[in-house]
C-alpha atoms as a PDB file:
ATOM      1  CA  UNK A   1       2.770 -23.327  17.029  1.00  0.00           C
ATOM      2  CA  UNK A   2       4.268 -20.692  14.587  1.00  0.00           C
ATOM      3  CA  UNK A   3       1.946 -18.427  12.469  1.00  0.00           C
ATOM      4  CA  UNK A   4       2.364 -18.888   8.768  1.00  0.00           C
ATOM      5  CA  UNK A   5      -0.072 -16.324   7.931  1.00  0.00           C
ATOM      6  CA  UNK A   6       2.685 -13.807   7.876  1.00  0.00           C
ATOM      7  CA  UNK A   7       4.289 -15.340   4.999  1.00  0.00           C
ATOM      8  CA  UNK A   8       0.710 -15.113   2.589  1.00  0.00           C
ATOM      9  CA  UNK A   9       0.472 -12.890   0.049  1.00  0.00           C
ATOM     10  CA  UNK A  10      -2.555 -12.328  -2.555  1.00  0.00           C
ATOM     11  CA  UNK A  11      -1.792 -14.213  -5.770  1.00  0.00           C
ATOM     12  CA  UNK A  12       0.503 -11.240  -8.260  1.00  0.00           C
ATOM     13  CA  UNK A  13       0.909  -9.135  -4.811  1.00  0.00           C
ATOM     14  CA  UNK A  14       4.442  -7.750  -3.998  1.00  0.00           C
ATOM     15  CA  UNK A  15       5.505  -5.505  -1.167  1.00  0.00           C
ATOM     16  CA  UNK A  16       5.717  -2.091  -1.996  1.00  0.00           C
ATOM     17  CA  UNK A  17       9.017  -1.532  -1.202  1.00  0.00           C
ATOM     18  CA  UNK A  18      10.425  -4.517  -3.639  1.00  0.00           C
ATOM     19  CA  UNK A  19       8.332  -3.523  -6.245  1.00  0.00           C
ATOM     20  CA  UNK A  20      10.068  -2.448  -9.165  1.00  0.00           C
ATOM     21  CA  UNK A  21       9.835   1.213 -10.980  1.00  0.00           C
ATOM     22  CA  UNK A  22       7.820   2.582  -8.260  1.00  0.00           C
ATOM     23  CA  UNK A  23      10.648   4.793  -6.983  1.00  0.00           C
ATOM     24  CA  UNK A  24      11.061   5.941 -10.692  1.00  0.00           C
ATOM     25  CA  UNK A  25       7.014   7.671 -10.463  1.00  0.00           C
ATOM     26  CA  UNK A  26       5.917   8.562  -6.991  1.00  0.00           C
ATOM     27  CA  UNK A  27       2.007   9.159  -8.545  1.00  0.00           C
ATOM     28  CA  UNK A  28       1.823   5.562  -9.328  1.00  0.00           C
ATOM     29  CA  UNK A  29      -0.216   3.975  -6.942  1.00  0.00           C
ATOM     30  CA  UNK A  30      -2.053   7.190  -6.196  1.00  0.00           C
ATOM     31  CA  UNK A  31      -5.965   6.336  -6.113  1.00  0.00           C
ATOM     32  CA  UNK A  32      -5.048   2.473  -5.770  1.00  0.00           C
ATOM     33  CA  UNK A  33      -7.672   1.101  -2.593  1.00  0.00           C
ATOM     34  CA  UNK A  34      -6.486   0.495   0.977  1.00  0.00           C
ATOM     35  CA  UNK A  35      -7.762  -2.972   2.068  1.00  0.00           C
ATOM     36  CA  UNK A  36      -7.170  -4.423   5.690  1.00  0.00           C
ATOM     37  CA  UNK A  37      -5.966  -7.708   5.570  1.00  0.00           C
ATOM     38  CA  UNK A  38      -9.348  -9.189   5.451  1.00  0.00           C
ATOM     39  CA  UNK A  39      -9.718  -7.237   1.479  1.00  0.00           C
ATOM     40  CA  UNK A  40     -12.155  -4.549   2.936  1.00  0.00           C
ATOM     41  CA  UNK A  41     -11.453  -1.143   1.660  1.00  0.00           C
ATOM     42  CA  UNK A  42     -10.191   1.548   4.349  1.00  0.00           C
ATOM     43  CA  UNK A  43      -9.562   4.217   1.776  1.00  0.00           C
ATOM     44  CA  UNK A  44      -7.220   5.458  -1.577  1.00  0.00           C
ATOM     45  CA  UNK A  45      -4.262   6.177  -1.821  1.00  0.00           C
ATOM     46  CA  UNK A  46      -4.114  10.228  -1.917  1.00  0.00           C
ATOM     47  CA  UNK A  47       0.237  10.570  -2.200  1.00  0.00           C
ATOM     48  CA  UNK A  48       3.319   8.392  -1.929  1.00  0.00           C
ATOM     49  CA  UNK A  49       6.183   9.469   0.276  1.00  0.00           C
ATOM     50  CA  UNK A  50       9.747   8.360  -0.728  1.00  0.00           C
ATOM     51  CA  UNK A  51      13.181   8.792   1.469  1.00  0.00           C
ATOM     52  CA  UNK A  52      16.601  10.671   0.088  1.00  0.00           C
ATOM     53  CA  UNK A  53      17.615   7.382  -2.092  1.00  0.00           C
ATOM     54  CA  UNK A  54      13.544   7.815  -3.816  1.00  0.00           C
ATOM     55  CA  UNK A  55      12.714   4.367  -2.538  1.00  0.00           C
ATOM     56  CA  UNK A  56       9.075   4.187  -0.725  1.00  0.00           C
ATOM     57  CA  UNK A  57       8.320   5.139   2.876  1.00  0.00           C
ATOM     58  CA  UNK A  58       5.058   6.084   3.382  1.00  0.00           C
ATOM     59  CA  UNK A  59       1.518   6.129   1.753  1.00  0.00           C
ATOM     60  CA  UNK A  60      -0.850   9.188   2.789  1.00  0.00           C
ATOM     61  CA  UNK A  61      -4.516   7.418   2.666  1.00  0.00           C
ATOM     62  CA  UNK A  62      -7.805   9.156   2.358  1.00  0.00           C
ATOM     63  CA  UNK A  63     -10.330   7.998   5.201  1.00  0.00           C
ATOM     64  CA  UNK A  64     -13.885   7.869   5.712  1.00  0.00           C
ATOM     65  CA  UNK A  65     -17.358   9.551   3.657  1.00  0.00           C
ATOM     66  CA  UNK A  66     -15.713  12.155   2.130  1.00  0.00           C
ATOM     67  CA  UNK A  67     -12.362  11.753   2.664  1.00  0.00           C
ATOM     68  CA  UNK A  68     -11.267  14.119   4.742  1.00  0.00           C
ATOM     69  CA  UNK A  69      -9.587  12.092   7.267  1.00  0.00           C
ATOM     70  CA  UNK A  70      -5.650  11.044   6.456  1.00  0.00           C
ATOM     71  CA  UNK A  71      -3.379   8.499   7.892  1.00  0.00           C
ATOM     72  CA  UNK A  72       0.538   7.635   7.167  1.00  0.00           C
ATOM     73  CA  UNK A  73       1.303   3.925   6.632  1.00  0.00           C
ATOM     74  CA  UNK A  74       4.704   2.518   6.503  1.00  0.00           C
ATOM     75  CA  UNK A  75       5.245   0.729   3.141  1.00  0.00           C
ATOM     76  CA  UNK A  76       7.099  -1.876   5.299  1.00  0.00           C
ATOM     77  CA  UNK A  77       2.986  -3.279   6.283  1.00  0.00           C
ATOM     78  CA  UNK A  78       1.546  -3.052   2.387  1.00  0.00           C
ATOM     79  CA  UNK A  79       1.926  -5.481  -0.540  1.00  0.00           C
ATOM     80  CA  UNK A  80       0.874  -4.334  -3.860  1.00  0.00           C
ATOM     81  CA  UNK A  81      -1.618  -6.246  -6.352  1.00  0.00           C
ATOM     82  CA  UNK A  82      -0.880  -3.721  -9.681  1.00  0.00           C
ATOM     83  CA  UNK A  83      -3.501  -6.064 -11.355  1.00  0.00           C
ATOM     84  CA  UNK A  84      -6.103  -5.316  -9.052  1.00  0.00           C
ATOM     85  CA  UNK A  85      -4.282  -1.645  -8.030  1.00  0.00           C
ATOM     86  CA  UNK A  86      -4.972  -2.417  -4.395  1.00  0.00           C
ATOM     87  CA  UNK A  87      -2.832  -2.265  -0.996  1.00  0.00           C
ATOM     88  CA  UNK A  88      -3.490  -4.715   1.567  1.00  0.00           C
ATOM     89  CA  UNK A  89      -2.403  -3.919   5.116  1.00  0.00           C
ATOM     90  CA  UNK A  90      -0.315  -7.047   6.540  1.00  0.00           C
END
């Protein structure tokens, strides 16, 4: 049995790295919400890291009460819903 679940994507979602102009302004998605894949917020996005040819590699994402707690996500596990300015974890 193969899992198809890997191929979903919430309806207007792209990945981040695909999505187009995001390289052109870093800030963009800064403050968007982390969800897991479930759509339960982790945190906001607090900066957007980009490699030598500005394309995305990492989001920095503000964790817990107050914030205080950071973790680095590969874009290459995010999809982007600009509508709803969320990340979902895949």
């Amino acid at each position: 049995m193969t899992d198809t679940t890997a191929n979903r994507r919430p309806f207007g979602a792209q990945p981040l790295g695909q999505q187009e102009g995001i390289a052109n302004g870093p800030g963009r998605c800064v403050g968007y919400t982390v969800c897991d894949p479930r759509g339960r917020k982790i945190g906001s996005v607090a900066e957007l890291f980009v490699n030598d040819f500005d394309e995305p590699e990492y989001i920095n994402v503000k964790m817990g009460l107050l914030g205080l707690k950071t973790v680095l996500i590969p874009v290459s596990n995010i999809v982007l819903n600009a509508e709803r300015r969320t990340l979902v974890l895949q």
